[in-house]
N, C-alpha and C. Protein backbone atom coordinates (compact mmCIF):
# COMPACT_ATOMS: atom_id res chain seq x y z
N UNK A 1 16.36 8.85 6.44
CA UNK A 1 17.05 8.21 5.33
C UNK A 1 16.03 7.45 4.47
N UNK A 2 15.76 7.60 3.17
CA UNK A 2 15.06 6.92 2.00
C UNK A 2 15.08 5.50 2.50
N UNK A 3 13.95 4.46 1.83
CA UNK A 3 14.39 3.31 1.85
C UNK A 3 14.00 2.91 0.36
N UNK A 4 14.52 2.32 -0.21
CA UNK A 4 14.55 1.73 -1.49
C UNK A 4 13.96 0.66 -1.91
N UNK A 5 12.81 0.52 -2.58
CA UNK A 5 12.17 -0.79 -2.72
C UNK A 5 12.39 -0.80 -4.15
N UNK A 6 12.81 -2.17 -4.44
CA UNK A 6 12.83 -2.90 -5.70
C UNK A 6 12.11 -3.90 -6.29
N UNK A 7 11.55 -3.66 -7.03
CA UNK A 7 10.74 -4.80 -7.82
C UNK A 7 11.72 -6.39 -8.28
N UNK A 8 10.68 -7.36 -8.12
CA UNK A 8 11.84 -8.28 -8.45
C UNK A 8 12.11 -8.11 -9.94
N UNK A 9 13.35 -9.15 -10.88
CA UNK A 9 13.48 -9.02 -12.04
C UNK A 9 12.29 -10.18 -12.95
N UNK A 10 12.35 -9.90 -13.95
CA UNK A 10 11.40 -10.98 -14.55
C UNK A 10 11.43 -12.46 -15.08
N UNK A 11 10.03 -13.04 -14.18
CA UNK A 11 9.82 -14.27 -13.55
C UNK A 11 9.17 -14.96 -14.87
N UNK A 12 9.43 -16.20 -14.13
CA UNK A 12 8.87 -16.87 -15.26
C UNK A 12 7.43 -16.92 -16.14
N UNK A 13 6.93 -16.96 -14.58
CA UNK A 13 5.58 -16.52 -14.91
C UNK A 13 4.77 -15.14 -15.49
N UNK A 14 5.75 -13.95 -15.45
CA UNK A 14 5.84 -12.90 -15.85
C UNK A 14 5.92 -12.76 -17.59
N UNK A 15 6.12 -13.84 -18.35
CA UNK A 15 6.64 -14.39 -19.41
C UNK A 15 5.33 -15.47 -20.04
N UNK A 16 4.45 -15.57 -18.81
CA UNK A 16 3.22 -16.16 -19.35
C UNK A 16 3.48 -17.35 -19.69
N UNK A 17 4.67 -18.22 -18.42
CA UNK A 17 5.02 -19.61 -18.04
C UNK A 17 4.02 -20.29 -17.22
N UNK A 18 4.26 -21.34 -16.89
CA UNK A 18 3.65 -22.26 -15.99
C UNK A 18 3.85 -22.20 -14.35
N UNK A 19 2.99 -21.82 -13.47
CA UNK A 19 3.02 -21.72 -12.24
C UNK A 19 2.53 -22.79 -11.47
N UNK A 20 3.21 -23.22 -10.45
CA UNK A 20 2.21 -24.36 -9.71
C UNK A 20 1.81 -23.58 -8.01
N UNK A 21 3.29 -22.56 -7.99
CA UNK A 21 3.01 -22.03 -6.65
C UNK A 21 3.46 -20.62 -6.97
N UNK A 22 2.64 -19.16 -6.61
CA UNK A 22 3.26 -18.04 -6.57
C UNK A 22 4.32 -17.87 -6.07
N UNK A 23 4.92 -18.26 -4.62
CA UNK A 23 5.89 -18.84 -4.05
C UNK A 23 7.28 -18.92 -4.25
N UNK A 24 6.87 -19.92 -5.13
CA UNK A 24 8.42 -20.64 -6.09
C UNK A 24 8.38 -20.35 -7.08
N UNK A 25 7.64 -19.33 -7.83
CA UNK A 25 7.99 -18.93 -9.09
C UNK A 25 9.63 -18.11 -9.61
N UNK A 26 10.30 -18.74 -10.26
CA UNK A 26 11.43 -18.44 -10.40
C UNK A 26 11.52 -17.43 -11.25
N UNK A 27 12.80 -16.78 -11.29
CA UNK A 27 13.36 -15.57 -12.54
C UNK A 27 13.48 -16.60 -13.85
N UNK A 28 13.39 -15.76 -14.64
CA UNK A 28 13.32 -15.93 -16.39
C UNK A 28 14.98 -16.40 -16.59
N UNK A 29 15.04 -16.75 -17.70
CA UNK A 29 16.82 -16.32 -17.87
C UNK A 29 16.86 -14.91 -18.34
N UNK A 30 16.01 -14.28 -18.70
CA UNK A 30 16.48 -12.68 -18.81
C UNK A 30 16.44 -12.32 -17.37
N UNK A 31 15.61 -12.74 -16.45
CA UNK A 31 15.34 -12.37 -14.86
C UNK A 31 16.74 -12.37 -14.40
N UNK A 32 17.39 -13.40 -14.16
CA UNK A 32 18.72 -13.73 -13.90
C UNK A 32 19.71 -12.97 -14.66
N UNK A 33 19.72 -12.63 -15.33
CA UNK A 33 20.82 -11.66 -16.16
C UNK A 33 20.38 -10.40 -15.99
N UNK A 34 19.34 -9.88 -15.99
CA UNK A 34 19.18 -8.46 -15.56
C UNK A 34 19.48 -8.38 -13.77
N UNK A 35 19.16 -9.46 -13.02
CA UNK A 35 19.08 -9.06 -11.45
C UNK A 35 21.00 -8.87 -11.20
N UNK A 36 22.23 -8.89 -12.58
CA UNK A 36 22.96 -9.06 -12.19
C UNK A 36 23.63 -7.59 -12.54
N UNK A 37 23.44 -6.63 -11.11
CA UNK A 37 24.06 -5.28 -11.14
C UNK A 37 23.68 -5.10 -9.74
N UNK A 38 24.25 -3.85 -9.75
CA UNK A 38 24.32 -3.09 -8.18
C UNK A 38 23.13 -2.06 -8.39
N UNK A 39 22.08 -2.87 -8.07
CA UNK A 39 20.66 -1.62 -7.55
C UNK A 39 20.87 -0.79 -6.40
N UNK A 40 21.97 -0.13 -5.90
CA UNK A 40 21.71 0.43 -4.89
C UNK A 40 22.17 2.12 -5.77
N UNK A 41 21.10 2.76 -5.73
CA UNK A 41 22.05 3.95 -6.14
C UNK A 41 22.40 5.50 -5.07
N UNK A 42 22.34 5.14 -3.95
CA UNK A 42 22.30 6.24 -3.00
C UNK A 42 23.90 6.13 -2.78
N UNK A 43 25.03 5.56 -3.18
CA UNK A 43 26.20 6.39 -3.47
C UNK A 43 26.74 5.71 -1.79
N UNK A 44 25.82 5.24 -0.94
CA UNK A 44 26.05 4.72 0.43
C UNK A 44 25.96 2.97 0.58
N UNK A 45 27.01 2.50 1.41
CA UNK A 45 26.53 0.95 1.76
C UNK A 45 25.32 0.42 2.16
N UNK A 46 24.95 -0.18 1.86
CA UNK A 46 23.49 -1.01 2.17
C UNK A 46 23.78 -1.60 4.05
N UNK A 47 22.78 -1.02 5.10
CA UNK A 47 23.00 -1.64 5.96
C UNK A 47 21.57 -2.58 6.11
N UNK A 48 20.69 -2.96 5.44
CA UNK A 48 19.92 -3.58 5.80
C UNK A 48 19.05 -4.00 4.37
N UNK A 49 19.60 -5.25 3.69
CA UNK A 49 18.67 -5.87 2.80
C UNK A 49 17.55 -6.69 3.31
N UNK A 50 16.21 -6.42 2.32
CA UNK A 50 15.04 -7.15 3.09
C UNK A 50 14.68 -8.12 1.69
N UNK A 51 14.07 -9.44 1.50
CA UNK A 51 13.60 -9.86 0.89
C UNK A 51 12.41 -10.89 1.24
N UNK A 52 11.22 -10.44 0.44
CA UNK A 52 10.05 -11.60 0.42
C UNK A 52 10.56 -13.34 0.96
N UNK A 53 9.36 -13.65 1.00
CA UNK A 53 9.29 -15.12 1.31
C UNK A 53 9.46 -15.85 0.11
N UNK A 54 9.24 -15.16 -1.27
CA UNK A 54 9.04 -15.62 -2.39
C UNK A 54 10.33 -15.74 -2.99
N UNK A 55 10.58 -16.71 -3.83
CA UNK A 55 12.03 -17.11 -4.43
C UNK A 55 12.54 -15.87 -5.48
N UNK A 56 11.32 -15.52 -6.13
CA UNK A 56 11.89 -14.50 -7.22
C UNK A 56 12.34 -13.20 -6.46
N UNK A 57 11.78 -12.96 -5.39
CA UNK A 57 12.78 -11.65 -4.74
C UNK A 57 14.19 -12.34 -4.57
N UNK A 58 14.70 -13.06 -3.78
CA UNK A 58 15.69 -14.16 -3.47
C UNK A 58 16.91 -13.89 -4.24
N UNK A 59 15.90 -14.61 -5.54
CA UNK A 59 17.00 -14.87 -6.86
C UNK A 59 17.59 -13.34 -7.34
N UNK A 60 16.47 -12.25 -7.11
CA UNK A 60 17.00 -10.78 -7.75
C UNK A 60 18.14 -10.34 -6.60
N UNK A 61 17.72 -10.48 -5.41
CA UNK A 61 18.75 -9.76 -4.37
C UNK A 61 19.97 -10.68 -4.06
N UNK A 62 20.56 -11.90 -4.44
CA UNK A 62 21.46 -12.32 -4.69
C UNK A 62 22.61 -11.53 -4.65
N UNK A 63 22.45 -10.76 -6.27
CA UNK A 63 24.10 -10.06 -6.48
C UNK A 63 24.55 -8.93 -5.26
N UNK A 64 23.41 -8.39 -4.87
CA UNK A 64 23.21 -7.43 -3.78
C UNK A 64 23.94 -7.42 -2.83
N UNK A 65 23.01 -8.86 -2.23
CA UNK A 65 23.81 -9.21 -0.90
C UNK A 65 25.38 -10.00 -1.11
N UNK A 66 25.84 -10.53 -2.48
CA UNK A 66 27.33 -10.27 -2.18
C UNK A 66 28.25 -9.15 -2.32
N UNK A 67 27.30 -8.16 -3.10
CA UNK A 67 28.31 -6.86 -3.32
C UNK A 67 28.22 -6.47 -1.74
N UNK A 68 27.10 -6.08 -0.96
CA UNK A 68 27.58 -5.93 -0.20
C UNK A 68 27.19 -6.42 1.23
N UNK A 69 28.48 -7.35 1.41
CA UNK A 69 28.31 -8.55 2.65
C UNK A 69 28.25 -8.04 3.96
N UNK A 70 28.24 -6.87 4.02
CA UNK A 70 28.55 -6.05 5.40
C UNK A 70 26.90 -5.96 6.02
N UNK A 71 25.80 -5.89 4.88
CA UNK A 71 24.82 -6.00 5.31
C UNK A 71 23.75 -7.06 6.29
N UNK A 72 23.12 -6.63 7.10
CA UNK A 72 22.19 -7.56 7.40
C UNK A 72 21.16 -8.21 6.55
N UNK A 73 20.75 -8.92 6.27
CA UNK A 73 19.73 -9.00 5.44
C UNK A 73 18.49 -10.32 6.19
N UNK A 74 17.24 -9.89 6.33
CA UNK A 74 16.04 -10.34 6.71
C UNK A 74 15.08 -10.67 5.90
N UNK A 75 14.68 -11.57 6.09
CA UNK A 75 13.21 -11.35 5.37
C UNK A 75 11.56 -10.86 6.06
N UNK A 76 10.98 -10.11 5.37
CA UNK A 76 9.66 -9.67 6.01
C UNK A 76 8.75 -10.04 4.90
N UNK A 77 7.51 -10.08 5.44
CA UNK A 77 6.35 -10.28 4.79
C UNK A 77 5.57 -9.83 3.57
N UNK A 78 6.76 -8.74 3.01
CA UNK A 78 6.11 -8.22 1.89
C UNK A 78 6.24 -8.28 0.44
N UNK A 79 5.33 -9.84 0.71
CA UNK A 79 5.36 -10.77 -0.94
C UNK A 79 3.77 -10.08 -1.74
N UNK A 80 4.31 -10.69 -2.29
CA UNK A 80 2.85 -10.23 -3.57
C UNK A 80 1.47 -10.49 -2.88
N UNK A 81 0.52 -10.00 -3.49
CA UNK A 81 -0.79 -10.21 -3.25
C UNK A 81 -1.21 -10.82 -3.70
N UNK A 82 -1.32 -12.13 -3.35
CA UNK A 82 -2.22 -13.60 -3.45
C UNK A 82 -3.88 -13.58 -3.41
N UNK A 83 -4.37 -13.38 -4.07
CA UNK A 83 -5.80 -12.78 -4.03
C UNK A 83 -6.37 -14.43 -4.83
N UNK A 84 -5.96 -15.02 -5.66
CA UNK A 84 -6.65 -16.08 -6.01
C UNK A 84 -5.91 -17.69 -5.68
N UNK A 85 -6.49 -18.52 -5.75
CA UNK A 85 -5.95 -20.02 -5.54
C UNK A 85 -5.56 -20.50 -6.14
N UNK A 86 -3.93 -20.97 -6.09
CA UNK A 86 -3.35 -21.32 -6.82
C UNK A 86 -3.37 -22.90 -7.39
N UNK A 87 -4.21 -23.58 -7.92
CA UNK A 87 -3.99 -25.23 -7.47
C UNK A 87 -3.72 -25.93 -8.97
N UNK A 88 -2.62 -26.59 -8.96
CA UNK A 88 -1.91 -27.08 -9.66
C UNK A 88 -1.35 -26.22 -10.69
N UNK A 89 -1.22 -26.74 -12.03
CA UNK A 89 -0.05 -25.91 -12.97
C UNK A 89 -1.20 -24.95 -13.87
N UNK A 90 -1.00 -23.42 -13.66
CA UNK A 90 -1.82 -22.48 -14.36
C UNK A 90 -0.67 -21.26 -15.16
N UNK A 91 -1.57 -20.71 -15.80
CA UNK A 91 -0.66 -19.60 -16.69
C UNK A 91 -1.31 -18.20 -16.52
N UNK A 92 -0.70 -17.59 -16.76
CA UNK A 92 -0.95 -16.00 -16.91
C UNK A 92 -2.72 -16.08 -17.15
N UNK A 93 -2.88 -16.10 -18.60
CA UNK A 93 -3.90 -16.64 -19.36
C UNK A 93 -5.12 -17.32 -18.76
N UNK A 94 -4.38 -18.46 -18.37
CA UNK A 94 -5.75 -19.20 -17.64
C UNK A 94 -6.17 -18.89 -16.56
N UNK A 95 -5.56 -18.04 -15.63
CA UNK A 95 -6.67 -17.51 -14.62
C UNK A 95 -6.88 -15.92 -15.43
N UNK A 96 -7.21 -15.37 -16.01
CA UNK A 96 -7.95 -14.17 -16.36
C UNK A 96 -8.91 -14.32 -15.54
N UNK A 97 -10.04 -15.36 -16.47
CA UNK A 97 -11.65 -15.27 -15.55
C UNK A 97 -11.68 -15.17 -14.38
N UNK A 98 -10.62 -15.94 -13.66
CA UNK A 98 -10.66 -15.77 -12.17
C UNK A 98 -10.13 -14.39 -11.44
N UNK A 99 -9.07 -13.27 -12.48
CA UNK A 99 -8.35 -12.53 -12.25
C UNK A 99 -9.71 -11.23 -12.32
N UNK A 100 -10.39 -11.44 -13.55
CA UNK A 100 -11.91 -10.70 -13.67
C UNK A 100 -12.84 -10.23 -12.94
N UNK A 101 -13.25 -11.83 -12.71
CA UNK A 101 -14.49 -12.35 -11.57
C UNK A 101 -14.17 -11.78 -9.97
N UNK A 102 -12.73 -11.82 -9.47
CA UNK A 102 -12.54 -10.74 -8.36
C UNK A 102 -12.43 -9.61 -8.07
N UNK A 103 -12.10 -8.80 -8.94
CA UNK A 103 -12.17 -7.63 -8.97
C UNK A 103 -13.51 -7.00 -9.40
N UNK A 104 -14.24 -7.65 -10.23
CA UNK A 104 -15.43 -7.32 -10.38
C UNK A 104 -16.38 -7.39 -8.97
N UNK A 105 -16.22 -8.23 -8.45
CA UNK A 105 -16.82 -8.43 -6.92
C UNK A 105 -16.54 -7.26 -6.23
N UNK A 106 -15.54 -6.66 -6.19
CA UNK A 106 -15.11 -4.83 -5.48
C UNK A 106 -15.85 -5.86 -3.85
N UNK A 107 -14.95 -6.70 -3.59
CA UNK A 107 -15.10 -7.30 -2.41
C UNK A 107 -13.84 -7.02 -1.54
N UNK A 108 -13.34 -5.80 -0.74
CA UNK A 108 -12.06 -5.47 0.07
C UNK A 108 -12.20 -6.99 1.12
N UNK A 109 -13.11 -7.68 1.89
CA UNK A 109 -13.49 -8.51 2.78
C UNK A 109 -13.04 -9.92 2.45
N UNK A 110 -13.08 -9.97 1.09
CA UNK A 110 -13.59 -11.49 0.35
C UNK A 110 -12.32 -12.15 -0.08
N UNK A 111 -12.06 -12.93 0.71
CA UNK A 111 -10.89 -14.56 0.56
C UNK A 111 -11.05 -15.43 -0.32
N UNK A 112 -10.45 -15.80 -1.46
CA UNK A 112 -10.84 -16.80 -2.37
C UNK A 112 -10.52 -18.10 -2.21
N UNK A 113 -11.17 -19.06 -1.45
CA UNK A 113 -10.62 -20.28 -0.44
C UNK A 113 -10.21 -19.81 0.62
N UNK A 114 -11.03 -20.18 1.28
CA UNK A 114 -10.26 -19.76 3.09
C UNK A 114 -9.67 -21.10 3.09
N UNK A 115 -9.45 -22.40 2.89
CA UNK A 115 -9.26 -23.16 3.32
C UNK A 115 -7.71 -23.45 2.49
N UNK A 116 -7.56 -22.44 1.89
CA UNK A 116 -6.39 -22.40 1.01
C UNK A 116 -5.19 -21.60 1.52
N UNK A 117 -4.10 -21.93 1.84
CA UNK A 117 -3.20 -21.39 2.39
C UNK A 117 -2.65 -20.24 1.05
N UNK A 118 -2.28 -19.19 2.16
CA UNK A 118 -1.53 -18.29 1.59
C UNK A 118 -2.81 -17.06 0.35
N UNK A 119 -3.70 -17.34 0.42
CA UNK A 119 -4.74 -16.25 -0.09
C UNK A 119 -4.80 -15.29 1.17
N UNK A 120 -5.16 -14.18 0.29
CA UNK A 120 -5.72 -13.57 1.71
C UNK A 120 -6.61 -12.02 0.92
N UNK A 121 -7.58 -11.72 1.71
CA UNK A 121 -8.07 -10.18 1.24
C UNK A 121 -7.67 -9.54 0.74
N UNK A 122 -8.29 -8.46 -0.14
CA UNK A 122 -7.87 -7.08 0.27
C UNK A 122 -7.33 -6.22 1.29
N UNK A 123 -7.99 -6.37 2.30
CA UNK A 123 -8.17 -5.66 3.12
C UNK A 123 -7.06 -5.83 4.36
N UNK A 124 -6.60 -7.18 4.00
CA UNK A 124 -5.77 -8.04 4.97
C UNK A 124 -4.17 -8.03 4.00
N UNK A 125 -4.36 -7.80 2.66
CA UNK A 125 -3.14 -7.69 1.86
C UNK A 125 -2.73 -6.05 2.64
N UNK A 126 -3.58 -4.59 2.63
CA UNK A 126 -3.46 -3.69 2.70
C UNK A 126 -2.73 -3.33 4.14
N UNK A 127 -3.31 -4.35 4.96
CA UNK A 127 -2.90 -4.77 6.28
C UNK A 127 -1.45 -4.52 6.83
N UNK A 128 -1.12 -5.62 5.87
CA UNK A 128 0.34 -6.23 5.77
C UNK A 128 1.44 -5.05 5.56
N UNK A 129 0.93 -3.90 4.12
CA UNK A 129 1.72 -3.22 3.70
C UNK A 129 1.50 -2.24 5.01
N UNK A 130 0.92 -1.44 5.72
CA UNK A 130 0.53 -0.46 6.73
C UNK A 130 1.74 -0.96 7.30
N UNK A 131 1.99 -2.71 8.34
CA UNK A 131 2.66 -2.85 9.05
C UNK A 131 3.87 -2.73 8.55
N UNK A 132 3.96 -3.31 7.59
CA UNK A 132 5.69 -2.99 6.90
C UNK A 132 6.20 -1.40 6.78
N UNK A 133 5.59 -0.28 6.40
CA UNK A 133 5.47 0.96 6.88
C UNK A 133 5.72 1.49 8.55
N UNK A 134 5.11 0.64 9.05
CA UNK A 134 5.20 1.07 10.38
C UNK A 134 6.50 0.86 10.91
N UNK A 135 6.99 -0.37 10.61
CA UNK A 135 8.14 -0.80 10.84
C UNK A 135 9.50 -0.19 10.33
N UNK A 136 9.35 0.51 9.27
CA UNK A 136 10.35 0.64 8.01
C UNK A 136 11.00 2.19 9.20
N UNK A 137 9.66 3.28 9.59
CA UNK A 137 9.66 4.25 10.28
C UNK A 137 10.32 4.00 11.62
N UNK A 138 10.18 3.29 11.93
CA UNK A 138 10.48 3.10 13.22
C UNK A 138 11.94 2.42 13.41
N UNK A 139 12.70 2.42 11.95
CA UNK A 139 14.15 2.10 12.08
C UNK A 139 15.15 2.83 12.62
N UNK A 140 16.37 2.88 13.20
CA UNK A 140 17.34 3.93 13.16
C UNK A 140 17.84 4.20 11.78
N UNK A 141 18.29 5.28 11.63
CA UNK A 141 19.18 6.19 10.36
C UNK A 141 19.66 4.83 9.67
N UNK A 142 19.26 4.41 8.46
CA UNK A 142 20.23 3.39 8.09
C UNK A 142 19.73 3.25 6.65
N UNK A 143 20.82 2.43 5.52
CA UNK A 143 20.04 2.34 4.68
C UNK A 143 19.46 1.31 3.78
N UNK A 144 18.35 1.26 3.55
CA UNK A 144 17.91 -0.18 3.69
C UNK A 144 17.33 -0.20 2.20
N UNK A 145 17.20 -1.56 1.40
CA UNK A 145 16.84 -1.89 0.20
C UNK A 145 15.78 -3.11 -0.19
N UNK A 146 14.52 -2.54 -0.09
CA UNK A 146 13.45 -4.05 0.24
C UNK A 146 12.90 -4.59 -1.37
N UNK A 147 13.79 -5.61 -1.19
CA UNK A 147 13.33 -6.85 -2.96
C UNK A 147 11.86 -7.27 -2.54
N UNK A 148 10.66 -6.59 -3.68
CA UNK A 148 9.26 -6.91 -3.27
C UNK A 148 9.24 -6.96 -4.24
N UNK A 149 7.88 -6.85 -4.31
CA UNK A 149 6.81 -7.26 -6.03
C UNK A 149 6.02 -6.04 -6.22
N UNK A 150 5.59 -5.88 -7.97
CA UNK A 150 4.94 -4.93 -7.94
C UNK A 150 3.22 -4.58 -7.62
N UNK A 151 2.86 -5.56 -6.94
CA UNK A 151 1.40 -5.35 -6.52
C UNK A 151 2.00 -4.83 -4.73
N UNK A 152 2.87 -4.92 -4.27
CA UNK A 152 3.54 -4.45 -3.40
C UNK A 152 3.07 -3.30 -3.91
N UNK A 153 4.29 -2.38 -4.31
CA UNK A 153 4.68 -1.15 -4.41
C UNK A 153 3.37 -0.77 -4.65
N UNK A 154 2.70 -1.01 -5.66
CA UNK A 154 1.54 -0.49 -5.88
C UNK A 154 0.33 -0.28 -4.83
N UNK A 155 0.46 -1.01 -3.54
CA UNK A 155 -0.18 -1.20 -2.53
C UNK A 155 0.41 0.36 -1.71
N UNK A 156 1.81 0.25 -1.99
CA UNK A 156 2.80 1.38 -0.77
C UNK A 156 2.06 2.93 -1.64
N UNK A 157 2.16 2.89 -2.80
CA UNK A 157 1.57 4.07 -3.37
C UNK A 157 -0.01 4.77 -2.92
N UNK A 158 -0.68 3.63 -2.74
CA UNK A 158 -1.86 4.25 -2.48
C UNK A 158 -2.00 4.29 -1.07
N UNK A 159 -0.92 3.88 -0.20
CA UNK A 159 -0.71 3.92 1.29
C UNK A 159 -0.48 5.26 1.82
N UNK A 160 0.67 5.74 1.24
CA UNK A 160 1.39 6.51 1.06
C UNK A 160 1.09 7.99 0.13
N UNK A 161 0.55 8.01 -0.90
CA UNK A 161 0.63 8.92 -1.46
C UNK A 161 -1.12 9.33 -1.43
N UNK A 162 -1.68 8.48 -1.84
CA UNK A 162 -2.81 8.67 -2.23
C UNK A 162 -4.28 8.27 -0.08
N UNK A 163 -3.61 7.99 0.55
CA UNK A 163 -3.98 7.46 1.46
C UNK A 163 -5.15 7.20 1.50
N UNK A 164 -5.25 5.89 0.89
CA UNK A 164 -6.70 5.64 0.58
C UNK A 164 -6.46 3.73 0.95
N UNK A 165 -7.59 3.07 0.71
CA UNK A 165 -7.99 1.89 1.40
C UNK A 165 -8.72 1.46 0.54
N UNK A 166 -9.16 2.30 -0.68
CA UNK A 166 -9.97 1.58 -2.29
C UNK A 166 -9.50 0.80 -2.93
N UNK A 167 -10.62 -0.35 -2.83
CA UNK A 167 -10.07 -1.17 -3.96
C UNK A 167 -9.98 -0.65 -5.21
N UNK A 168 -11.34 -0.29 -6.02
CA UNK A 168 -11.23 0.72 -7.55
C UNK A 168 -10.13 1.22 -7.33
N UNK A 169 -9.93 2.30 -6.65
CA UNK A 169 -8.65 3.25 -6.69
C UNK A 169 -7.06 2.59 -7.35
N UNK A 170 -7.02 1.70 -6.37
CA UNK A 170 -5.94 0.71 -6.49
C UNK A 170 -5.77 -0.32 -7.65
N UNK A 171 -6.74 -0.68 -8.14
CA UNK A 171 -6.70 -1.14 -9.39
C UNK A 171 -7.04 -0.58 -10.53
N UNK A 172 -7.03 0.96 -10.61
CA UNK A 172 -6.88 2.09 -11.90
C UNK A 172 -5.60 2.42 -11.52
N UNK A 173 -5.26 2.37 -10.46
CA UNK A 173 -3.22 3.04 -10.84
C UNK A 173 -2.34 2.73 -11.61
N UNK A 174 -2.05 3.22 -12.47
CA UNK A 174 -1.39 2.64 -13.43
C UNK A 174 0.08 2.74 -13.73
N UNK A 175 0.66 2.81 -12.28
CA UNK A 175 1.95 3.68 -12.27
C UNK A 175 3.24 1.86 -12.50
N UNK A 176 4.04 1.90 -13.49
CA UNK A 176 4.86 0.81 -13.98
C UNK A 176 5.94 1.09 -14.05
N UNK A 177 6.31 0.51 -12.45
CA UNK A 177 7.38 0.87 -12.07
C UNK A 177 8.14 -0.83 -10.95
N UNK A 178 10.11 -0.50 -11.71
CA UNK A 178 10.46 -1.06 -10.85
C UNK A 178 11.09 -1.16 -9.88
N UNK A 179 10.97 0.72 -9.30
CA UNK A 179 11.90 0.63 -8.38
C UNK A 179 11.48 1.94 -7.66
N UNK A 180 11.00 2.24 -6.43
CA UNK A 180 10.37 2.95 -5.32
C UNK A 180 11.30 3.82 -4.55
N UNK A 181 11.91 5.23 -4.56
CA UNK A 181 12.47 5.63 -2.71
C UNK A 181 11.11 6.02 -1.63
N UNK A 182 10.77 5.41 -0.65
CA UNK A 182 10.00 6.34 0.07
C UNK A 182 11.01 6.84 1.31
N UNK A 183 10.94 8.11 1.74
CA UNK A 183 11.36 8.63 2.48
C UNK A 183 11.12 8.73 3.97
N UNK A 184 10.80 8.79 5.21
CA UNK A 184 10.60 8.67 6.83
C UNK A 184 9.63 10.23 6.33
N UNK A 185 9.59 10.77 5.99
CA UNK A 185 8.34 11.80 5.64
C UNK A 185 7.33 11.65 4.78
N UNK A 186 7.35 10.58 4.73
CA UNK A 186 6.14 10.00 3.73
C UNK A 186 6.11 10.42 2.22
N UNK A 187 7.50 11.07 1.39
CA UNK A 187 7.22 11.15 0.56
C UNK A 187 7.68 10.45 -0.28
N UNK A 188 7.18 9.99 -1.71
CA UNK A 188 7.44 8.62 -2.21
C UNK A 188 7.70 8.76 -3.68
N UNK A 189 8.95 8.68 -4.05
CA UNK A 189 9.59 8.49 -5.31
C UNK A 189 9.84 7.48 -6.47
N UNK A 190 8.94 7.79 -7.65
CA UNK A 190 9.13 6.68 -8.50
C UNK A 190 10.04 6.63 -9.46
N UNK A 191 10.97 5.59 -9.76
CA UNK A 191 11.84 5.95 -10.72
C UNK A 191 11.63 4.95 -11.98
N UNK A 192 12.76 5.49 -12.57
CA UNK A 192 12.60 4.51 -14.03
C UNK A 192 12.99 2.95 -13.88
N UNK A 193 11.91 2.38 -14.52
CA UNK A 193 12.41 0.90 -14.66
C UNK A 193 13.65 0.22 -14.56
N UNK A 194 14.00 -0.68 -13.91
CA UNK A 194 15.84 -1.25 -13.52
C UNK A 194 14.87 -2.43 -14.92
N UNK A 195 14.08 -3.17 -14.45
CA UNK A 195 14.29 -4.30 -15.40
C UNK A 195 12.85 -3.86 -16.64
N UNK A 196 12.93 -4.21 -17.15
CA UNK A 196 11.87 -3.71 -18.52
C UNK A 196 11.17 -5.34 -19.10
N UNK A 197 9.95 -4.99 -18.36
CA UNK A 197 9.00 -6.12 -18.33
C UNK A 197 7.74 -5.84 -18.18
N UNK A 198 6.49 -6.33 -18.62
CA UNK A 198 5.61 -5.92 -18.40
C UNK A 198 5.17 -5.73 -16.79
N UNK A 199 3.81 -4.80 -16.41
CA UNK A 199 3.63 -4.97 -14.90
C UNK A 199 2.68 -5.73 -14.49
N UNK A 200 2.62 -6.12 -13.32
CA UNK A 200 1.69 -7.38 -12.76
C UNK A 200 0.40 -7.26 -13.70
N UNK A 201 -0.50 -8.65 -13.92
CA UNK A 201 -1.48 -8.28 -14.14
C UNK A 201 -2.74 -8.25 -12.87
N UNK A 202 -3.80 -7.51 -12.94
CA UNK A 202 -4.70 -7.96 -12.55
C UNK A 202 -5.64 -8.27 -12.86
């Protein structure tokens, strides 16, 4: 059975607002008015909603989980990729240089503040997505709908399709998308945008 990953709807910071924590970055008021429909389109009940640690998945899978209450719903680990330090109030904008300066490094190893909670590698972001894969496979028949982010998906693509572990690779994909089926055979379906927003930057 497919599992369905959804991008969250658009955040504030997505809008080139003020962030103090990736975290708690909230939906837009367009975020909130678009997250309000039934993303499920497999025609079947949802037996298993998953959502990030992060509020903006939260706020999108809301209408979800009351359409349909029959579901379980969990959260797992597969929030965005935190690659730089977040400390105090920043914008889209003002970390560029910092958004630059790491990727230019083509460092898969390299933590930006270890002493900073919630950063983490490349290599250790790539980590994360493998295990969520592993897990997703190893479900019974059921059908499940995971509210993530799009440096997510974009992580599951080159997991999955492209099976690769490159950083370059992974940051030329240019696939802008908000909404994923991958299948228990590894094959992985992109569809058309649910919310129409720009895609992560890096």
């Amino acid at each position: 059975m497919p599992f369905i990953f959804i991008r969250h709807a658009e955040s504030v910071a997505n809008t080139g607002g003020i962030s103090k924590s990736d975290k708690d970055v909230c939906l837009s008021e367009k975020g909130f008015t678009d997250a309000q429909m039934d993303l499920n389109n497999t025609g079947r009940p949802l037996d298993l909603i998953v959502v990030s640690p992060y509020l903006r998945t939260k706020q999108t899978a809301e209408y979800t989980i009351k359409t349909y209450p029959q579901a379980f719903v969990a959260e797992w680990p597969v929030h965005e990729f935190s690659y730089l330090k977040c400390d105090g109030e920043t914008t889209r904008d003002s970390r560029k240089q910092q958004r630059e300066d790491y990727w230019n490094r083509n460092d898969p190893d390299y933590r930006d503040d270890t002493s900073y909670p919630g950063t983490e590698s490349f290599n250790a972001f790539l980590d994360r997505v493998d295990k969520t894969i592993a897990i997703l496979v190893k479900l019974p028949p059921q059908n499940v709908m995971v509210f993530t982010h799009g440096m997510f998906m974009r992580a599951l693509y080159l997991r999955v399709v492209e099976k690769s572990r490159d950083m370059q690779l992974y940051k030329s994909l240019g696939h802008y998308v908000n909404l994923l089926t991958i299948t228990t055979d590894g094959y992985l379906h992109w569809d058309f945008p649910k919310f129409s927003y720009p895609p992560e930057f890096l």
